[in-house]
Structures are given as structure tokens and as C-alpha cells.
Protein backbone atom coordinates (compact mmCIF):
# COMPACT_ATOMS: atom_id res chain seq x y z
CA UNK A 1 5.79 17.18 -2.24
CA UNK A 2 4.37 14.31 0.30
CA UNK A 3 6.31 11.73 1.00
CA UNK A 4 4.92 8.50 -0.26
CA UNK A 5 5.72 4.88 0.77
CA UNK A 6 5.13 1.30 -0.43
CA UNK A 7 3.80 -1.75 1.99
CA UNK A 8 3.66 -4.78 0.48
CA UNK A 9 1.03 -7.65 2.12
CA UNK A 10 -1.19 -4.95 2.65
CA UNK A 11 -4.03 -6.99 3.59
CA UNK A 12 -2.15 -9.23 6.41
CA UNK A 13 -2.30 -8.91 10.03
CA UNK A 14 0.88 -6.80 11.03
CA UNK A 15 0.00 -4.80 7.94
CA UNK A 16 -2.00 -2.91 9.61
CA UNK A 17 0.19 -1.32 12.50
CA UNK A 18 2.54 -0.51 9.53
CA UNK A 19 0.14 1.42 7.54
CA UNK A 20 -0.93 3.46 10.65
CA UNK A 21 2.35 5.02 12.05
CA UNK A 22 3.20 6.80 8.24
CA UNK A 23 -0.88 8.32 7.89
CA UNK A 24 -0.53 9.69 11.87
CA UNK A 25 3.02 10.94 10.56
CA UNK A 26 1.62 12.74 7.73
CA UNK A 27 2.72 10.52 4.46
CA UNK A 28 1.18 9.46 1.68
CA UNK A 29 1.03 5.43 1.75
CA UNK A 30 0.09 2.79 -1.17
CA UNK A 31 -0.70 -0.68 -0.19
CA UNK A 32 0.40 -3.62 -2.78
CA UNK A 33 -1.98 -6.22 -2.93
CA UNK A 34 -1.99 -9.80 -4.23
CA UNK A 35 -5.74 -9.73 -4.10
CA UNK A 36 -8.73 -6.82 -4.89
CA UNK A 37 -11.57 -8.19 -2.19
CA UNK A 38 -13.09 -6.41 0.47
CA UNK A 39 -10.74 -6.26 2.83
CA UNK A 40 -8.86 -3.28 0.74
CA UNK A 41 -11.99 -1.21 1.57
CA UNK A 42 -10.65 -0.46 5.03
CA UNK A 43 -7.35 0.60 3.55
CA UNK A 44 -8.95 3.00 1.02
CA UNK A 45 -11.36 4.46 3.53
CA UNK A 46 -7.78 5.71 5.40
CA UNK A 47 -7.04 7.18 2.33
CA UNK A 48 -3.89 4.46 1.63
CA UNK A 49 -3.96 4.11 -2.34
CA UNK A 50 -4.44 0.93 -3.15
CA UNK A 51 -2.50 -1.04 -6.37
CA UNK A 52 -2.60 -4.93 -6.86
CA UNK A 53 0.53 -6.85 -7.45
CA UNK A 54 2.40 -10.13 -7.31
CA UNK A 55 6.48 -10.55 -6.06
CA UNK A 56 6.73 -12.46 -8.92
CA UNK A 57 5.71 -10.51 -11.69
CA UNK A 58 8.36 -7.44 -12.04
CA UNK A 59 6.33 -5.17 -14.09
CA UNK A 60 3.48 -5.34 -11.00
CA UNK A 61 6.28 -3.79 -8.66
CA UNK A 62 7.60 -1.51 -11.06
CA UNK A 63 3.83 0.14 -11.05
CA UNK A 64 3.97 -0.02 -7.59
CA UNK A 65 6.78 1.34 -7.14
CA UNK A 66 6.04 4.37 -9.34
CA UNK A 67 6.77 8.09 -8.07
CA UNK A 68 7.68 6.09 -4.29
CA UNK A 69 10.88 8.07 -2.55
């Protein structure tokens, strides 16, 4: 199986260099999100899945967290 990592703030800046080094290395990533807009259309076109969540709200990480090694 692929591995498959989490990054949270998805959607900010630095996000982006930390999204890019896992994809070149082969593994699987899923972005959290606070908010669905159009900036997660860059991220899915990379093939990052793409989940929305909130730090606050426990059941939003436990989704994202889901099947993550």
C-alpha cells in the first residue's frame, strides 16, 4: 500500500512546498482545509485528495485522519 500523509492549512503559502516534496517522492497526500473555494482546485489537479476540516471540531480530524500512517 501507498503511503499517505495529512497537511493541514492546505491552502496557505508554505503549504505548498510541503505538498510537493511527498507527490515527487511518490506518496499519496490529503490536504485539510478550513475552506472549499477555488484555491483547492490546484491541489486536486496534483492529485492531493482534498477533505475540509476545522482544529476545533475533533470529529473533522478524525475523518481526516482516516486510513493516514
Amino acid at each position: 500500500m501507498k503511503s499517505q500523509i495529512l497537511i493541514t492549512g492546505a491552502t496557505g503559502k508554505t503549504s505548498q512546498y510541503a505538498i510537493q516534496e511527498p507527490l515527487n517522492n511518490g506518496v499519496k497526500v490529503r490536504a485539510m482545509v478550513r475552506t472549499v473555494d477555488e484555491r483547492i482546485k490546484a491541489l486536486e489537479q496534483q492529485g492531493v485528495e482534498v477533505v475540509q476540516g476545522n482544529y476545533f471540531d475533533k470529529s473533522s480530524i478524525r475523518r481526516a485522519l482516516h486510513q493516514i500512517d
